[in-house]
C-alpha atoms as a PDB file:
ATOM      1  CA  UNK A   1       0.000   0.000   0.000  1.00  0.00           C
ATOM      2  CA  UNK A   2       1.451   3.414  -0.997  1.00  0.00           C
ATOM      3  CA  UNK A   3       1.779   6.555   1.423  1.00  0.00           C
ATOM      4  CA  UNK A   4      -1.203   8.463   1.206  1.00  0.00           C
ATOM      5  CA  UNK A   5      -0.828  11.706  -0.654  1.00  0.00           C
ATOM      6  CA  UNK A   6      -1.043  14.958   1.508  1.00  0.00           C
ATOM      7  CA  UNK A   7      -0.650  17.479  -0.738  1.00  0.00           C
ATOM      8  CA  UNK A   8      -3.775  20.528  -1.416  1.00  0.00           C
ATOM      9  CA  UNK A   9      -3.961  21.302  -0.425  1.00  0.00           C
ATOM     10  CA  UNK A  10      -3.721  25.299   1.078  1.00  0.00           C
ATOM     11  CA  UNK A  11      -5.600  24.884  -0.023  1.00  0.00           C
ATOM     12  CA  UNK A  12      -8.073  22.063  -0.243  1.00  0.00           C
ATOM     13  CA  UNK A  13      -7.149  18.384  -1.704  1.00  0.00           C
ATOM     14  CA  UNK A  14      -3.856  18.580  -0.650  1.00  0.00           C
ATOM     15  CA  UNK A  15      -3.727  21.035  -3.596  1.00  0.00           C
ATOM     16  CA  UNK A  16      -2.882  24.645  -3.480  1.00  0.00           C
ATOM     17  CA  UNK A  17      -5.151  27.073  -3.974  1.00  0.00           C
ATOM     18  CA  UNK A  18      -4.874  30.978  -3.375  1.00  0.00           C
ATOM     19  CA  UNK A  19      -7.018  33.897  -2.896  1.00  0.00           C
ATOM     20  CA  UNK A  20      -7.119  37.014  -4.848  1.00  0.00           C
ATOM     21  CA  UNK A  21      -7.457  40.619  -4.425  1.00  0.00           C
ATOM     22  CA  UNK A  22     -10.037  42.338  -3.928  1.00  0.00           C
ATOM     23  CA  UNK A  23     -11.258  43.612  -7.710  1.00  0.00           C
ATOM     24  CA  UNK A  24     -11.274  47.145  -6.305  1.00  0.00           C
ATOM     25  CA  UNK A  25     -10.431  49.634  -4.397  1.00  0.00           C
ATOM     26  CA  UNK A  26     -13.732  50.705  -2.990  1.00  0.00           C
ATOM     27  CA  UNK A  27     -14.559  50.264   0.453  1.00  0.00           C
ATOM     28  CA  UNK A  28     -16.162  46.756   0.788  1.00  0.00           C
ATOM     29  CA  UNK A  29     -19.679  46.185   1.695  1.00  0.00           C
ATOM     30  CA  UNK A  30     -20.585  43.596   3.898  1.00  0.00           C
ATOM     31  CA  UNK A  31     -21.533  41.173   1.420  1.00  0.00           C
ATOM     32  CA  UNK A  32     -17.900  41.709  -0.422  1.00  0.00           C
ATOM     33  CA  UNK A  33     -16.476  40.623   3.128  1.00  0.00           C
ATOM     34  CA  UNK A  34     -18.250  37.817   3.317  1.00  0.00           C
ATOM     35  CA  UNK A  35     -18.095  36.817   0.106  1.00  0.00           C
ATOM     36  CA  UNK A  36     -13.707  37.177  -0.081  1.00  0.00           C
ATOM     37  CA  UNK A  37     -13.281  35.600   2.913  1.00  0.00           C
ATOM     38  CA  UNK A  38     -12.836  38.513   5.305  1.00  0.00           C
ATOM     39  CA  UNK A  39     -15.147  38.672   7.642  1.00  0.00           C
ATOM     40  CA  UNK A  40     -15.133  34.547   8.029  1.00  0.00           C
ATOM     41  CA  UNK A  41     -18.307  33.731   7.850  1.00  0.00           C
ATOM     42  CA  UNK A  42     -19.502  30.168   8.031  1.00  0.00           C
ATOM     43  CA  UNK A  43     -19.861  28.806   4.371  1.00  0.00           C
ATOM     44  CA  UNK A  44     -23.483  29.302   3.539  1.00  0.00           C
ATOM     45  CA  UNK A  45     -22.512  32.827   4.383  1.00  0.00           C
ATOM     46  CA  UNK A  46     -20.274  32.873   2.126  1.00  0.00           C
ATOM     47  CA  UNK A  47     -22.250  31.372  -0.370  1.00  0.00           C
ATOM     48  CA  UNK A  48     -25.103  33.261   0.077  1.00  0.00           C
ATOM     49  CA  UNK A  49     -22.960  37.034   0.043  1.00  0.00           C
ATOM     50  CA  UNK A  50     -21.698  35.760  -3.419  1.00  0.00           C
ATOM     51  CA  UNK A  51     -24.824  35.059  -4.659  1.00  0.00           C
ATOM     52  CA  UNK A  52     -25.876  38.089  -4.065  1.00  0.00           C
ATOM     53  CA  UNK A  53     -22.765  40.126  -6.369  1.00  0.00           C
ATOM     54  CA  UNK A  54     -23.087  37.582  -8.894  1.00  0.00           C
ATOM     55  CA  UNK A  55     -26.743  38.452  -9.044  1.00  0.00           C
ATOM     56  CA  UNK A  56     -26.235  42.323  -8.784  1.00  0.00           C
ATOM     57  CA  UNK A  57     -26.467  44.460 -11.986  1.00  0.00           C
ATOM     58  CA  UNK A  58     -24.796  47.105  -9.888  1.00  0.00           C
ATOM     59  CA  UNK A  59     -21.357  45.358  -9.880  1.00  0.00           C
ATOM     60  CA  UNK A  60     -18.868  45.585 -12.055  1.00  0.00           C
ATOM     61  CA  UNK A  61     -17.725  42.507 -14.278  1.00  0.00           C
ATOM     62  CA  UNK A  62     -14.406  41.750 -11.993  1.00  0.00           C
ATOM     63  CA  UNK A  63     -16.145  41.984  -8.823  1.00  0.00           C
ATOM     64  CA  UNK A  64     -18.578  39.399  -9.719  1.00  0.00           C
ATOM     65  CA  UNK A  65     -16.025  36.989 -11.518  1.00  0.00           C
ATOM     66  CA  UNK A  66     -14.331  37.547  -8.023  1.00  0.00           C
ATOM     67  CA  UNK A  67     -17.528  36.429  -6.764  1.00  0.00           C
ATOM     68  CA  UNK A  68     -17.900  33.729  -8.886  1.00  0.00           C
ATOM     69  CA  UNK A  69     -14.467  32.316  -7.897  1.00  0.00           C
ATOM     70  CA  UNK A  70     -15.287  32.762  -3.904  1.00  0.00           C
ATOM     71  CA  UNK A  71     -18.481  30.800  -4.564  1.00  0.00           C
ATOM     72  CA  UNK A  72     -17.011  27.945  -6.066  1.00  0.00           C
ATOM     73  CA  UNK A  73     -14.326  27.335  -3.466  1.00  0.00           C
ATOM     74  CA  UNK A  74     -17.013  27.843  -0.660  1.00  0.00           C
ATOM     75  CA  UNK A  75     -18.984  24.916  -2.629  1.00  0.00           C
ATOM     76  CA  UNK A  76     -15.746  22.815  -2.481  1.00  0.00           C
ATOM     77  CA  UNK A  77     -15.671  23.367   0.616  1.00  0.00           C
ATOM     78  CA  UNK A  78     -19.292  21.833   1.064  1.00  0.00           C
ATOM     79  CA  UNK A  79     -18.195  18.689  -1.402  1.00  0.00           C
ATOM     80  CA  UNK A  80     -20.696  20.022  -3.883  1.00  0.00           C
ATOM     81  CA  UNK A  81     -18.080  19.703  -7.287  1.00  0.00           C
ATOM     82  CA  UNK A  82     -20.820  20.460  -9.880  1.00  0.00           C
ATOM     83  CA  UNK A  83     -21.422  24.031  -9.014  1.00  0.00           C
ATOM     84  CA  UNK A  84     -17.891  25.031  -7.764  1.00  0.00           C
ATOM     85  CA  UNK A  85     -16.862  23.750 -11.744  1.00  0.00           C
ATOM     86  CA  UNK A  86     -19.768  25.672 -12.908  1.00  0.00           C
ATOM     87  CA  UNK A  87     -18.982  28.851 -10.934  1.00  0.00           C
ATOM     88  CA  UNK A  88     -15.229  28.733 -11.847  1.00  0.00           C
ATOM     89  CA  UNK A  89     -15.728  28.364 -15.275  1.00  0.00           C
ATOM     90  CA  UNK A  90     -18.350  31.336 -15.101  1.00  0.00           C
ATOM     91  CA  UNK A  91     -14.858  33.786 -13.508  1.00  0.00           C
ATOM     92  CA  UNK A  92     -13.045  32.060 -16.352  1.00  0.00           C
ATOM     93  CA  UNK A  93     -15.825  33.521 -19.076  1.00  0.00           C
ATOM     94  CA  UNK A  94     -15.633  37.123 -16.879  1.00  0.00           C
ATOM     95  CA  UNK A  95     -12.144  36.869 -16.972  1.00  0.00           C
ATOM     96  CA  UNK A  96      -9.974  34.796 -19.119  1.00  0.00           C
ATOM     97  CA  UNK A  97      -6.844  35.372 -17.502  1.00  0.00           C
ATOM     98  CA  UNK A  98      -8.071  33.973 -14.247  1.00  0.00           C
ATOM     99  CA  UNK A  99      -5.348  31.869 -13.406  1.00  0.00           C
ATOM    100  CA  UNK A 100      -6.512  31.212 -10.347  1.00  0.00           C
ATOM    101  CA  UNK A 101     -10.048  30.041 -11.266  1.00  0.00           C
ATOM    102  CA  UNK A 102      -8.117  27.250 -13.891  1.00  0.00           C
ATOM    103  CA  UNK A 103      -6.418  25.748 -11.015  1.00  0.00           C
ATOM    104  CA  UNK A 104      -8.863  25.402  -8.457  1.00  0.00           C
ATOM    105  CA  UNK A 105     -11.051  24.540 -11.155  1.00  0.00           C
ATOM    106  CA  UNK A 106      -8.372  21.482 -11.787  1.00  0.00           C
ATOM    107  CA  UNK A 107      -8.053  21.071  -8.172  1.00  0.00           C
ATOM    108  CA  UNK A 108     -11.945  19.876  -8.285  1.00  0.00           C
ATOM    109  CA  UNK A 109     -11.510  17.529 -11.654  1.00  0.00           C
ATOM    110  CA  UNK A 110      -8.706  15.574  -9.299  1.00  0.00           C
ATOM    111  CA  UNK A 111     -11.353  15.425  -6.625  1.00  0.00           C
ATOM    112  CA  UNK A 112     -13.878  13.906  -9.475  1.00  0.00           C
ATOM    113  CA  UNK A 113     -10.943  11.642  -9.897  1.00  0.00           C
ATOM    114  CA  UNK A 114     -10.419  13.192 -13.791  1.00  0.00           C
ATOM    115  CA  UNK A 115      -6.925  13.730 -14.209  1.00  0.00           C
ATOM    116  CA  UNK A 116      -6.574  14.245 -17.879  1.00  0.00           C
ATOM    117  CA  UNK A 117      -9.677  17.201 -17.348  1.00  0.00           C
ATOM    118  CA  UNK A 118      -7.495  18.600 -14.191  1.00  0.00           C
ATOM    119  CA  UNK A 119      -4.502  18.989 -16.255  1.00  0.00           C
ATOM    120  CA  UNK A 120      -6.181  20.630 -19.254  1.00  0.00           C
ATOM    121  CA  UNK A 121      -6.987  22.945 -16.486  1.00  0.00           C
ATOM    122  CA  UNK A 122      -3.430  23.272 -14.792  1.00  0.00           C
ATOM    123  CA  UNK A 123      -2.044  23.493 -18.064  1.00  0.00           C
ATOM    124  CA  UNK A 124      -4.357  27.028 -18.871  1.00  0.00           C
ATOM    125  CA  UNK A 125      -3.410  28.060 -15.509  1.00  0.00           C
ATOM    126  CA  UNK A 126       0.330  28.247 -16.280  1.00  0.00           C
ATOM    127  CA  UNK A 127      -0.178  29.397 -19.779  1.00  0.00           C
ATOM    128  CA  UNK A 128      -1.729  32.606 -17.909  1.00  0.00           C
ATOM    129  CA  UNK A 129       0.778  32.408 -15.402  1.00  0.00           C
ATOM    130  CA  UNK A 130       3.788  30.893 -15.634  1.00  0.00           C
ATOM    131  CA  UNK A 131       5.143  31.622 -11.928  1.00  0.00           C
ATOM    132  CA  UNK A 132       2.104  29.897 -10.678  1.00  0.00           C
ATOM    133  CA  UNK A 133       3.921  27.355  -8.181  1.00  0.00           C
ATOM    134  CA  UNK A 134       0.805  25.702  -6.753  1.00  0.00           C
ATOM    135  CA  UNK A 135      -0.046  24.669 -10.822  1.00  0.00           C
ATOM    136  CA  UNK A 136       2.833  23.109 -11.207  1.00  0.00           C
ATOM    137  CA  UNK A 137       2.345  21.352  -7.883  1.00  0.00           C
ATOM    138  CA  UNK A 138      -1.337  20.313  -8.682  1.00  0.00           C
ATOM    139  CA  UNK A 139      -0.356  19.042 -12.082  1.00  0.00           C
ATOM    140  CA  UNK A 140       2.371  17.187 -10.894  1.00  0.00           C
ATOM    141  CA  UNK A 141       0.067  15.530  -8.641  1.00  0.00           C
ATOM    142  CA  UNK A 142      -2.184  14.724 -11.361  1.00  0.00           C
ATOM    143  CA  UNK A 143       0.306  12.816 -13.686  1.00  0.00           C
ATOM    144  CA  UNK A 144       1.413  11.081 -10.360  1.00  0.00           C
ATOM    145  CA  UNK A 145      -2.769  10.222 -10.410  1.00  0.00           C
ATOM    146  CA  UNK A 146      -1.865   8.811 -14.082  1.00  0.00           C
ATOM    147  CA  UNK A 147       1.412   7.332 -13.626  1.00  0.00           C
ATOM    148  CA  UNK A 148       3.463   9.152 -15.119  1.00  0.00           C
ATOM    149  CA  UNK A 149       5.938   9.975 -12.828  1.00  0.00           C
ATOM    150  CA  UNK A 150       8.985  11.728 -15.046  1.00  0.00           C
ATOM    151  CA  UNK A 151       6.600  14.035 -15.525  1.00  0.00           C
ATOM    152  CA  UNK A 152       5.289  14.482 -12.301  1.00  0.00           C
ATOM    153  CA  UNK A 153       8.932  15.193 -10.866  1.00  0.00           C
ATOM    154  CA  UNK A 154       9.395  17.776 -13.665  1.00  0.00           C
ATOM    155  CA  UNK A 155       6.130  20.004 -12.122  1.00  0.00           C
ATOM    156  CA  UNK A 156       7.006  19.267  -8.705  1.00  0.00           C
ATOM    157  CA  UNK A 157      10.806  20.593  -9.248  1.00  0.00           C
ATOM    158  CA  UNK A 158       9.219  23.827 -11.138  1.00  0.00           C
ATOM    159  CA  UNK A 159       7.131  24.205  -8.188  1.00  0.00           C
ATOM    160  CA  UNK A 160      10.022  24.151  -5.695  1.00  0.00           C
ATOM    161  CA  UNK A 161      12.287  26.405  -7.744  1.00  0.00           C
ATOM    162  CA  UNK A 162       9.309  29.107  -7.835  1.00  0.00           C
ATOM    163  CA  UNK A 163       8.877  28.570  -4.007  1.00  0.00           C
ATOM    164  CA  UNK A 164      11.325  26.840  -2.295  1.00  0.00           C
ATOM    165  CA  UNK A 165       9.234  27.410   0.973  1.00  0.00           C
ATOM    166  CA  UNK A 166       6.545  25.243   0.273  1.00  0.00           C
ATOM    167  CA  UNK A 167       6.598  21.967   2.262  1.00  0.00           C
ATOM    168  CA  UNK A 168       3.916  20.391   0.753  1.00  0.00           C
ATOM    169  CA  UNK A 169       5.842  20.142  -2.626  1.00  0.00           C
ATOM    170  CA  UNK A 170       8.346  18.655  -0.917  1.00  0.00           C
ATOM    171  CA  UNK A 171       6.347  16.054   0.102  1.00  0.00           C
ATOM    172  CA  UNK A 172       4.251  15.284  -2.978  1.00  0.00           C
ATOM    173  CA  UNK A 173       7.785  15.178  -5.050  1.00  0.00           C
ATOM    174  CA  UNK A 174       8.257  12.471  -2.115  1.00  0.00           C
ATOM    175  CA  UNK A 175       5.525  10.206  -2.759  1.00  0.00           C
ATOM    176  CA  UNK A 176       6.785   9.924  -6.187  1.00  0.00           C
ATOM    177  CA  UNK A 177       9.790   8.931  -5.231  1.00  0.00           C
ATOM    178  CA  UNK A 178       8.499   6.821  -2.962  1.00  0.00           C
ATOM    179  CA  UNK A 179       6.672   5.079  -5.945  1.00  0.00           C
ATOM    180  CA  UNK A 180       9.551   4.607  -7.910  1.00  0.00           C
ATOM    181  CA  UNK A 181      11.055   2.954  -4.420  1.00  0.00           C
ATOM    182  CA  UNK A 182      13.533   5.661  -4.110  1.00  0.00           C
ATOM    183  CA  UNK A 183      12.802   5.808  -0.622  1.00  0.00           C
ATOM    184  CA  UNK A 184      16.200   7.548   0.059  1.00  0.00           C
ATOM    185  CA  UNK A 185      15.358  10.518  -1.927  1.00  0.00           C
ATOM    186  CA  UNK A 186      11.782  10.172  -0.957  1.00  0.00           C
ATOM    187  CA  UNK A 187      13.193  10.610   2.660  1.00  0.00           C
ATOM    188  CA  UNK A 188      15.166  13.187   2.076  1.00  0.00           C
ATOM    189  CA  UNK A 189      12.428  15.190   0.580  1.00  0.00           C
ATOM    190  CA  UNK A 190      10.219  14.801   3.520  1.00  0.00           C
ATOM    191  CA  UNK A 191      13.135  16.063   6.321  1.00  0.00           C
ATOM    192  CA  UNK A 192      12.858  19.004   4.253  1.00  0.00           C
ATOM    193  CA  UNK A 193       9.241  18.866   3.837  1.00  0.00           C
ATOM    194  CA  UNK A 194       9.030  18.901   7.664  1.00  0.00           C
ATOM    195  CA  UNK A 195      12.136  21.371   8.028  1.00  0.00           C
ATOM    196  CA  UNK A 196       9.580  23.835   6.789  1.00  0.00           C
ATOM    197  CA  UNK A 197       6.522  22.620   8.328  1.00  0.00           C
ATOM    198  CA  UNK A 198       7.252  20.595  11.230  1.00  0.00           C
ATOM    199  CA  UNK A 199       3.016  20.080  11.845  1.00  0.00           C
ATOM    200  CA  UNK A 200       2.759  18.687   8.584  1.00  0.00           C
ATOM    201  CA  UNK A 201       1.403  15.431  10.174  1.00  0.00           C
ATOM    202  CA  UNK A 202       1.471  13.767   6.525  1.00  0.00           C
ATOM    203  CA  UNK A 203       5.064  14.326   5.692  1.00  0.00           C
ATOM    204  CA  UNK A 204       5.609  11.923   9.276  1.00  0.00           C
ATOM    205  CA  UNK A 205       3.237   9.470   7.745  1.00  0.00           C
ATOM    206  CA  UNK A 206       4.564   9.310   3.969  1.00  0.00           C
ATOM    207  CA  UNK A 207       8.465   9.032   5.898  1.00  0.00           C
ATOM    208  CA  UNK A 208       7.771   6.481   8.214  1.00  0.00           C
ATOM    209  CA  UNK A 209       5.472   4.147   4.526  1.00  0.00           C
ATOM    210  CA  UNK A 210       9.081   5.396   3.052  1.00  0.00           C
ATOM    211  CA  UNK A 211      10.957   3.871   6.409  1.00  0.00           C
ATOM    212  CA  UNK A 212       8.907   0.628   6.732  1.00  0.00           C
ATOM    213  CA  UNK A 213       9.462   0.013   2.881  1.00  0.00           C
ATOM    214  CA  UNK A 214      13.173   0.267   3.609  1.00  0.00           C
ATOM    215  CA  UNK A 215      13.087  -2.195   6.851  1.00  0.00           C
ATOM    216  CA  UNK A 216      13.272   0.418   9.128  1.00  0.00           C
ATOM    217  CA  UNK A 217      10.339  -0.592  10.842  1.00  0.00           C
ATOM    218  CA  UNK A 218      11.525   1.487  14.490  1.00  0.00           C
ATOM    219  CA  UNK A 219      12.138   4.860  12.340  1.00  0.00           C
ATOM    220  CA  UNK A 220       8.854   4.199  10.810  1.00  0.00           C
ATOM    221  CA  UNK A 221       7.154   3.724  14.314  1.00  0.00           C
ATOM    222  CA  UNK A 222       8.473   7.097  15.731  1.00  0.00           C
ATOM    223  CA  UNK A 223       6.603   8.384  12.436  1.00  0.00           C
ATOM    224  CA  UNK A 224       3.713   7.427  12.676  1.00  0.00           C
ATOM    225  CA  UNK A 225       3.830   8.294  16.589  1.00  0.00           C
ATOM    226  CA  UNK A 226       4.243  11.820  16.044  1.00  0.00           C
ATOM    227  CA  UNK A 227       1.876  11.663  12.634  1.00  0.00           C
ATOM    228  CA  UNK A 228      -0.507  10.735  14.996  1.00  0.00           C
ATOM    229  CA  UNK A 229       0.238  13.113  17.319  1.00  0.00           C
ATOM    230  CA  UNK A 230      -0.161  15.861  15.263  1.00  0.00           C
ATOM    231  CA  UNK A 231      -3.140  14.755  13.502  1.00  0.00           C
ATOM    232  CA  UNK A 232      -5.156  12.462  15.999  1.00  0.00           C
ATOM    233  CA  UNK A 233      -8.006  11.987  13.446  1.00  0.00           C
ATOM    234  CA  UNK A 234      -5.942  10.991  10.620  1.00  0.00           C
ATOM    235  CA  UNK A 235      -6.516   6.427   9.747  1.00  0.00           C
ATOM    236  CA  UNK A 236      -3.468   6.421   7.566  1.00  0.00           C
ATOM    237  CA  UNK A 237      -1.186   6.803  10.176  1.00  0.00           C
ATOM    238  CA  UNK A 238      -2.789   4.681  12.894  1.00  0.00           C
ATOM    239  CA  UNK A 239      -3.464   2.169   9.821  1.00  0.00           C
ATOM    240  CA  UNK A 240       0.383   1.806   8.872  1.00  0.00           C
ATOM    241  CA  UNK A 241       1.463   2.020  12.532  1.00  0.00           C
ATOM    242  CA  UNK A 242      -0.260  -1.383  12.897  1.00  0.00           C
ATOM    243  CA  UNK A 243       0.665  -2.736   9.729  1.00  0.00           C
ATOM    244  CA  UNK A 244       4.063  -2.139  11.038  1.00  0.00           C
ATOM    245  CA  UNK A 245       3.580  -4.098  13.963  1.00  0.00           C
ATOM    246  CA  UNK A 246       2.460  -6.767  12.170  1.00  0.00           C
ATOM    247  CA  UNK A 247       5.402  -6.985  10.209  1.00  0.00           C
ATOM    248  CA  UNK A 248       7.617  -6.994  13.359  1.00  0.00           C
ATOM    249  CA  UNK A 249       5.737  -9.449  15.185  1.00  0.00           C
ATOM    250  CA  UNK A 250       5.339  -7.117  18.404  1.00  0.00           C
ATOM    251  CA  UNK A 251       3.342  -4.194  19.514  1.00  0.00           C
ATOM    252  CA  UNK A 252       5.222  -1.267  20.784  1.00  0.00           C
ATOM    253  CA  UNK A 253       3.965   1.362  23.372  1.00  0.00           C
END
């Protein structure tokens, strides 16, 4: 059984998402806070404030494909795919150059589980912009998805040369090594993955899979511990803690 992937991500899925500007200037009305984000309102809030731009004939063509783009990640949010697709393709017709709308928009194919759609949208996302790290990190998790890992690597190392910060590329650039039982590089891109996040409770549980797959079944344990630690509610790590002690014939407390 492979690590489990934890990218969105910032985003949601373990992919990375973002959040843009405002599309003005203007003070913001209470509906604009909620809509954006700002005021953190609970999602049908949110979805409800955005409904209400989209709606408006008072508001300008950016603000609602702003709106438009808010909506759809608070329907994400809710699981509800169909309309946050709908609603980011409706920025995209606002806006064209909505970079941002193609890769969430490709965040929610890989959620559909349809990678080939998701990287049609990645792929528009970094034609728009090309210093877009979290495209090249949700695309490289979609040809991981398909298999094809030379690929994948290639996205993942864009994405860490356009921010070498992010831990969570780290970690997804892991699992593919990982997959291609490279488990020393795999390792050494979750230290680093956990250099820069050190509560990144997946990068414990994808380096203790990568640990057990090497025989290092006590480095794997002390892993998962602290996986677990860190994220309590999390199966994987509780899952491959006790496959481990299966494989070494005794429990460990």
């Amino acid at each position: 059984m492979h690590p489990r992937l934890y990218p969105l991500v910032s985003g949601l899925l373990a992919l990375l998402t973002a959040v843009p500007a405002s599309a003005d200037s203007a003070p913001a009305s209470q509906d604009w806070r909620n809509c954006t984000g700002e005021a953190q309102a609970p999602i049908d809030v949110v979805i409800k404030s955005c409904t209400a731009i989209v709606q408006s004939s008072r508001e300008t063509r950016a603000k609602r494909g702003v709106a438009y783009y808010h909506r759809a990640t608070a329907y994400r949010e809710k699981g509800r795919t169909d309309p946050a697709i709908e609603d980011y393709s409706k920025a995209i017709e606002l806006d064209p150059n909505y970079a941002l709308a193609y890769n969430d928009g490709g965040a929610v194919y890989m959620q559909k589980a349809q990678p080939n759609r998701a990287i049609q949208s990645f792929d528009q996302a970094i034609k728009v912009d090309p210093k877009l790290a979290s495209a090249y990190n949700n695309r490289g998790g979609a040809y991981s998805t398909k298999g094809d890992f030379e690929r994948a690597i290639r996205d993942y190392d864009e994405a860490i040369r356009l921010a070498p910060s992010d831990a969570a590329a780290f970690n997804n650039r892991g699992l593919v090594f990982t997959r291609r039982d490279e488990f020393d590089r795999a390792i050494e891109d979750y230290n680093r993955a956990i250099q820069l996040d050190p509560k990144l409770a997946g990068a414990y549980t994808n380096r203790g899979g990568a640990y057990g797959r090497k025989g290092d079944l006590d480095r794997a344990a002390r892993d998962y511990d602290q996986a677990i630690r860190l994220a309590p509610w999390d199966a994987n790590a509780f899952n491959n803690r006790a496959a481990r002690r299966d494989r070494s014939g005794h429990s460990r407390l």
